[in-house]
Protein backbone atom coordinates (compact mmCIF):
# COMPACT_ATOMS: atom_id res chain seq x y z
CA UNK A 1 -7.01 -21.59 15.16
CA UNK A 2 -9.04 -18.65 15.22
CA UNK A 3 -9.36 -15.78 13.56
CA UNK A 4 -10.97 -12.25 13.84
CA UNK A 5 -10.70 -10.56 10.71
CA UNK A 6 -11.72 -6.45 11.27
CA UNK A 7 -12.30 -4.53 8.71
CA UNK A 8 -10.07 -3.82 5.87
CA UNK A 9 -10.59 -3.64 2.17
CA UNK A 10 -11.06 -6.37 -0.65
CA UNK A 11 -8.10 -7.79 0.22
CA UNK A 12 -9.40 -8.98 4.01
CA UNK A 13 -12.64 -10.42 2.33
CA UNK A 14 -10.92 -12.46 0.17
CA UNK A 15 -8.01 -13.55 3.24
CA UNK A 16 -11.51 -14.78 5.19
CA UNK A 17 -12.39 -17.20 2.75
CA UNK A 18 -8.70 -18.13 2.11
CA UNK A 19 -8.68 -19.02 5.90
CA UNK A 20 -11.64 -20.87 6.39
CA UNK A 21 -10.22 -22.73 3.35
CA UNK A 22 -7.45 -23.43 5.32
CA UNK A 23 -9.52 -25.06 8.17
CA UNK A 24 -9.43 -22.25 10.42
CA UNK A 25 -12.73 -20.46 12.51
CA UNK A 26 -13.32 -17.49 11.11
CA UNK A 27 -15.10 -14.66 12.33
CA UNK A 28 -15.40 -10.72 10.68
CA UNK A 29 -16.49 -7.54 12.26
CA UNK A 30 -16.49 -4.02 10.21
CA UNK A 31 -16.91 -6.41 6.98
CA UNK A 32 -20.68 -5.60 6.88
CA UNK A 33 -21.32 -4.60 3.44
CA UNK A 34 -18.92 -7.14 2.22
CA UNK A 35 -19.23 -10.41 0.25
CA UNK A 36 -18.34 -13.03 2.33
CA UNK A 37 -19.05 -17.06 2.65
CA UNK A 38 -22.26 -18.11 4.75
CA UNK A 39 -19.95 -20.20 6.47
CA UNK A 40 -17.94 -16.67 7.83
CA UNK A 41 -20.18 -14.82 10.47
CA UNK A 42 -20.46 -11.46 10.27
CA UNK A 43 -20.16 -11.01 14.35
CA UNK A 44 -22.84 -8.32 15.30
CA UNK A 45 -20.97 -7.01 17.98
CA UNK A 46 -16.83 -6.41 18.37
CA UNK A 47 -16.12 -8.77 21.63
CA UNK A 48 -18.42 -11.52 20.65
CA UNK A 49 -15.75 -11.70 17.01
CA UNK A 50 -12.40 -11.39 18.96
CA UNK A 51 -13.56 -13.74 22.02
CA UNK A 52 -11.70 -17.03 21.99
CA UNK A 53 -9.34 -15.13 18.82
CA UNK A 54 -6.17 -16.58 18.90
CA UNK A 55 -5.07 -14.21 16.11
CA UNK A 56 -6.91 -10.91 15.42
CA UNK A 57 -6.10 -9.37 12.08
CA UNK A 58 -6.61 -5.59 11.20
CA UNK A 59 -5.71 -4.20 7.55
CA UNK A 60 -2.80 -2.40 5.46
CA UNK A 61 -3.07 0.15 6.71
CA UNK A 62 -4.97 -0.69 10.16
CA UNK A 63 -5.96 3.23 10.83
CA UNK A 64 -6.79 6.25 9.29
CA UNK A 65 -7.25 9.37 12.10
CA UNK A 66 -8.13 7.26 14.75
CA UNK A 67 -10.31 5.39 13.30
CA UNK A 68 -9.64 1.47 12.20
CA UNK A 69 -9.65 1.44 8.94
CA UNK A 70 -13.02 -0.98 7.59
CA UNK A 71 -14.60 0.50 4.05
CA UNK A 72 -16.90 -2.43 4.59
CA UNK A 73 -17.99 -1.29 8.05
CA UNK A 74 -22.01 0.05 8.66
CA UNK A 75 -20.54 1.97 11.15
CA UNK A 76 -16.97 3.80 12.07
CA UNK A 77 -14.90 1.59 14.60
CA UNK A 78 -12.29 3.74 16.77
CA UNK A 79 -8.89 2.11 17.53
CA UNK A 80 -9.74 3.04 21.47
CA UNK A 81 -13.08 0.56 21.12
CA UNK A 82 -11.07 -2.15 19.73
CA UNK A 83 -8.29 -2.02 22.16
CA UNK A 84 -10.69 -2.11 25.17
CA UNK A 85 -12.50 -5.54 23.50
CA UNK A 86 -8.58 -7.70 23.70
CA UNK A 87 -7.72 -10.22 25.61
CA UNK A 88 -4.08 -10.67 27.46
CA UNK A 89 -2.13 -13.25 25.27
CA UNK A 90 -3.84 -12.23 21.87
CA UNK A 91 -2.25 -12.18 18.61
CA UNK A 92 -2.65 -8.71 16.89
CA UNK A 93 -1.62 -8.46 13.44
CA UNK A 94 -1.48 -5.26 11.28
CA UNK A 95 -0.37 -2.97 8.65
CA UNK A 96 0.91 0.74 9.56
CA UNK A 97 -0.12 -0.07 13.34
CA UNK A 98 -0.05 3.74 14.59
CA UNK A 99 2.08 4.07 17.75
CA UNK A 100 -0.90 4.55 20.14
CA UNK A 101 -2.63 1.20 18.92
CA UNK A 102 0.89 -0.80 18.95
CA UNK A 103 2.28 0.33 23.05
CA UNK A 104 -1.90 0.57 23.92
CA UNK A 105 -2.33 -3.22 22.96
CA UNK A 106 1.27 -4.21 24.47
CA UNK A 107 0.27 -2.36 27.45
CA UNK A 108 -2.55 -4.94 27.44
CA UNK A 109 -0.17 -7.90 27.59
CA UNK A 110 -0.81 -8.47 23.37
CA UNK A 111 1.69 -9.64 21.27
CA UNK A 112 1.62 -7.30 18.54
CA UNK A 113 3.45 -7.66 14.63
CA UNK A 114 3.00 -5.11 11.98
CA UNK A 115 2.95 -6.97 8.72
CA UNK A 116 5.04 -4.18 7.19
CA UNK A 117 8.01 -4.58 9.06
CA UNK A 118 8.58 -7.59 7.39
CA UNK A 119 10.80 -7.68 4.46
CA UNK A 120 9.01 -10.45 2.54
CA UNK A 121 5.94 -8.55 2.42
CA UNK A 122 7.17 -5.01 1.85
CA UNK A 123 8.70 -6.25 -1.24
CA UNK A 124 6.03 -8.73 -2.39
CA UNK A 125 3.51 -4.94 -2.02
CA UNK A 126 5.80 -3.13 -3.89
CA UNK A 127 5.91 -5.89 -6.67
CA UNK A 128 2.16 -5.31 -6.75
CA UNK A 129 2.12 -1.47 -6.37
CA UNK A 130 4.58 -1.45 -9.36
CA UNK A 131 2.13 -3.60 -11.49
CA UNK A 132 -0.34 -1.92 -10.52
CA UNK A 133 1.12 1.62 -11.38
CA UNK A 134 1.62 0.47 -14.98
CA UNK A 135 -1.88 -0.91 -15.40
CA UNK A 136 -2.82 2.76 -14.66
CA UNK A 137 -0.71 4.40 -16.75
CA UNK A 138 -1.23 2.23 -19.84
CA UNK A 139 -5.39 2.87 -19.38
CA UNK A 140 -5.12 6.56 -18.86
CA UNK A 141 -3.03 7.86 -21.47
CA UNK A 142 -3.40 7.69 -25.44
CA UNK A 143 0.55 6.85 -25.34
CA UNK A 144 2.00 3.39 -25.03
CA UNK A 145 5.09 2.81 -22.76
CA UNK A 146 6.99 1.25 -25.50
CA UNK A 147 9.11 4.57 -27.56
CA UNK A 148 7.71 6.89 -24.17
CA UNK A 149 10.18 8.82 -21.82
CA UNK A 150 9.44 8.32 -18.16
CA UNK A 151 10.37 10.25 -15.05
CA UNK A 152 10.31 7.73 -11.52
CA UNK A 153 10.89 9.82 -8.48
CA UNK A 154 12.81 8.04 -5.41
CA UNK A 155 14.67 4.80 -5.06
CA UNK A 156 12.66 2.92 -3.10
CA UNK A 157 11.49 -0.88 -3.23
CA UNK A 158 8.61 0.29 -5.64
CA UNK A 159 10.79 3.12 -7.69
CA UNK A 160 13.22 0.12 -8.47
CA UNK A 161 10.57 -2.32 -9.32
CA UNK A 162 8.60 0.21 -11.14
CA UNK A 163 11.62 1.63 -13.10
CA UNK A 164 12.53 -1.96 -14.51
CA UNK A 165 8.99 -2.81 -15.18
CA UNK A 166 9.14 0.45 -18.00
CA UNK A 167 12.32 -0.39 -19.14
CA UNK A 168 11.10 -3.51 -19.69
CA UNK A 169 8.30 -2.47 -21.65
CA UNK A 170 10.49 0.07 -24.09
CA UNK A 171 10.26 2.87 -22.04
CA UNK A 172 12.96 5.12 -21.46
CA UNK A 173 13.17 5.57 -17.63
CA UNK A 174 15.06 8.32 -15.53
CA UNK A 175 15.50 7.88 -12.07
CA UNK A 176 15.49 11.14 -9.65
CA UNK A 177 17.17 10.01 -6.40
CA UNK A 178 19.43 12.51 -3.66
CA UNK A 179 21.92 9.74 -2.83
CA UNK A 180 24.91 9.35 -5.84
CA UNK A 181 25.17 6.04 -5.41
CA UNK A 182 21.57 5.06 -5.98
CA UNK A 183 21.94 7.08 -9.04
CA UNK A 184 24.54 5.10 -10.10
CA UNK A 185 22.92 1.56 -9.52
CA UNK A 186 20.54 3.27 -11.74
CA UNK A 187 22.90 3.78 -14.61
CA UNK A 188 24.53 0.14 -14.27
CA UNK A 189 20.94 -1.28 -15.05
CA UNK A 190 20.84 0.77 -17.67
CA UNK A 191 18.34 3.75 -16.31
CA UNK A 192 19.20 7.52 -16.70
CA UNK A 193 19.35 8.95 -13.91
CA UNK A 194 19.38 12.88 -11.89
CA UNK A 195 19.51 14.39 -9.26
CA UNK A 196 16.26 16.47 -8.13
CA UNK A 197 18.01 19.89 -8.23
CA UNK A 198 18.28 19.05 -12.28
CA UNK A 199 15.15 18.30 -12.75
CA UNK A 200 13.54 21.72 -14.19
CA UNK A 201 15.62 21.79 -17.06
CA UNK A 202 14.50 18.05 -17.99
CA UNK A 203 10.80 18.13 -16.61
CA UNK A 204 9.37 19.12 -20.51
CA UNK A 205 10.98 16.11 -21.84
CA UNK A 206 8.48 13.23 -20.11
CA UNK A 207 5.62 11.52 -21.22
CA UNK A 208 4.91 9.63 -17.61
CA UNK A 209 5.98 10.76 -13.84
CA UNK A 210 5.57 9.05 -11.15
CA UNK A 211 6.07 9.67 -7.88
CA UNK A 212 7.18 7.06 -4.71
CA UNK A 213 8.60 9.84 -2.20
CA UNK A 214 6.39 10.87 0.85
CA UNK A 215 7.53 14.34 0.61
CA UNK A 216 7.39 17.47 -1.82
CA UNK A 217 9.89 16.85 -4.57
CA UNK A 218 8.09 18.49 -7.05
CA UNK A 219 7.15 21.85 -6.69
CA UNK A 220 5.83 24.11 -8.24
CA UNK A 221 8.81 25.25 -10.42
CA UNK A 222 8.88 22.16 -11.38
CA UNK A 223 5.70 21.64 -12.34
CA UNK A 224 5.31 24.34 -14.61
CA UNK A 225 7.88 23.02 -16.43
CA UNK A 226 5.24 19.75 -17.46
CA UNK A 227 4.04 19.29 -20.78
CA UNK A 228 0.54 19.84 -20.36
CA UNK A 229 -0.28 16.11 -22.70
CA UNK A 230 2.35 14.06 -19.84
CA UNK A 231 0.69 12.23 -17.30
CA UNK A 232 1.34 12.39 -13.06
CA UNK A 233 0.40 9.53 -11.38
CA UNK A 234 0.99 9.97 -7.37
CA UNK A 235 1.84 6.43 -5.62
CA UNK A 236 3.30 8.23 -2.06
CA UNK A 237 1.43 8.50 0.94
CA UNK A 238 0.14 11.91 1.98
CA UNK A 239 1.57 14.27 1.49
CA UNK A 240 2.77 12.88 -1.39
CA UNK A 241 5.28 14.50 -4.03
CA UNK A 242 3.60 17.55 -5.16
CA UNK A 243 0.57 19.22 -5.05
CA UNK A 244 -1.86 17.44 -7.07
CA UNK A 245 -4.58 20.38 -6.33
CA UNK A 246 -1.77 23.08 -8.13
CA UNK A 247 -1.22 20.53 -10.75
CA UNK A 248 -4.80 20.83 -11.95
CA UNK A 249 -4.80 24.16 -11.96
CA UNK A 250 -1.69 24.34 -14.10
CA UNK A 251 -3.90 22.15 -16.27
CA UNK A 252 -1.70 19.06 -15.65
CA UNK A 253 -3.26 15.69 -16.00
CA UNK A 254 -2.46 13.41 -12.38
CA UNK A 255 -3.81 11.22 -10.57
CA UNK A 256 -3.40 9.53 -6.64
CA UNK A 257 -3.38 5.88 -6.60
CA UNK A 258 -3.23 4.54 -3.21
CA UNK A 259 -3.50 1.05 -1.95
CA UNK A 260 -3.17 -0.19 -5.39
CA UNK A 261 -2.52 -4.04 -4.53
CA UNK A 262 -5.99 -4.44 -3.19
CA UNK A 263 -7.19 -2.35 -6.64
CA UNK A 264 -5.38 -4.06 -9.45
CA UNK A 265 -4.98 -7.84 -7.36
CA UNK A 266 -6.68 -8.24 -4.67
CA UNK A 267 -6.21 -12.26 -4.39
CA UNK A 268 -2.64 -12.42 -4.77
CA UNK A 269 -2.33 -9.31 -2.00
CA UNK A 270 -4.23 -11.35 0.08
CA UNK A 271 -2.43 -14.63 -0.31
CA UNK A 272 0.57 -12.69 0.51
CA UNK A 273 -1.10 -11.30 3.56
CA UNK A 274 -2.14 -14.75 4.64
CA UNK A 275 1.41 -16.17 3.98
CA UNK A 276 2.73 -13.58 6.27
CA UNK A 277 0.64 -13.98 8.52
CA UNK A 278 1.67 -17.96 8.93
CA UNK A 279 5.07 -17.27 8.93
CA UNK A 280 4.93 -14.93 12.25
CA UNK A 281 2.54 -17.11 13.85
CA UNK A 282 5.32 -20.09 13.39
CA UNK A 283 7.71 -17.30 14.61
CA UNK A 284 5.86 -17.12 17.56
CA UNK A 285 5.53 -20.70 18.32
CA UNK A 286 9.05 -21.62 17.99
């Protein structure tokens, strides 16, 4: 097969080389300033790379404001400049695939699969999000894990890895969650666990807090209530859990770590791109 690889991070360098390992053509575009095997071109113009593409791969996530999103790229590449270089009966594969770039590429007669939508992935990233999360914590705090007290906000794929990962390590983990009976799967694994009205009377007893929901949960109430020697660490996408501007100014230590499988392991976050990446393409066939 072939393969257009645009843009992306670390993690779409490395899935090049892991394809033309594979036996596939490979060709990159918005991967300029990147690393990559003589044996990879780096196409110098969009429609010569995706010409002849059976499969045309875009990053997690594909977009930011319009534009695709390539950190390796010389120059910006708008979603509206890729769409027009397709081909009817293309494969487009992405991760976050805004709803303009999804129904405009349909419209095109594309197939189109967003790599997030599938289950095996979304939990193999939060595996690595989770891993990642405790990497930073460990480096940016003069505490260990092991005899700390740690606050995990939400109950989501990474909030459950996560919380198990420092319970593991001798942490003692509270859960903050809306729904009861997430708070009570908590408890049976042997978390603590509250509910987020609760949490300003409990907020000065945390060494670590970290945050999974994609919405305000802790304001500023709340955050007043921090220990000024605890440590935020933000994993949500924007807007993210609180206001890590306010924090700062409350003298709070915190930090956003986004993307954080193509940070902390960029070749195992590829493999599992490239794995689910096979699997639809068999999908497809059969």
């Amino acid at each position: 097969m072939k393969f257009a690889v645009i843009g992306g991070d670390k993690r779409s360098v490395l899935l090049c080389s892991m394809l033309w390992r594979d036996r596939h053509r490979v060709h990159s575009f918005a991967l300029e300033k990147a690393e990559l095997p003589a044996e990879i071109p780096k196409a110098g113009c969009l429609q010569s790379c995706v010409y002849g593409a059976d499969c045309v791969i875009l990053p997690t996530p594909a977009e930011k404001n319009g534009l695709i999103n390539s950190p390796y790229a010389s120059q910006p590449l708008r979603t509206e400049e890729l769409l027009v270089s397709l081909w009817p009966g293309q494969l487009l594969i992405g991760g976050k695939l805004g709803r303009d770039l999804s129904m405009g590429a349909l419209s095109q007669g594309l197939q189109v699969a967003d790599i997030m939508q599938r289950r095996g992935f979304t939990v193999g990233n939060a595996a690595l999000t989770a891993e990642g999360a405790v990497e930073k914590l460990m480096v940016s705090s003069p505490r260990s894990l092991w005899g700390s007290r740690s606050l995990v906000t939400g109950w989501g794929r990474i909030a459950k890895i996560l919380s198990l990962r420092l319970y593991a390590l001798g942490s003692r983990v509270t859960v903050a969650a809306r729904k009861e009976g997430d708070r009570a799967m908590a408890r049976a694994l042997g978390l603590e666990a509250l509910d987020f009205p609760e949490l300003p009377e409990a907020m000065d007893g945390f060494d670590f807090i970290v945050n999974t929901v994609p919405e305000q949960v802790l304001a500023e109430q709340v955050l007043c209530r921090i220990r000024r020697d605890a440590l935020l660490l933000e994993l949500a996408s924007a807007p993210g859990g609180f206001d890590q501007h306010r924090a700062e100014e409350l003298g709070l230590k915190s930090m956003a770590a986004p993307g954080l499988p193509g940070l902390c392991a960029p070749y195992t976050a590829a493999e599992l791109m490239r794995d689910t990446i096979y699997s639809i393409i068999r999908e497809m066939k059969e």
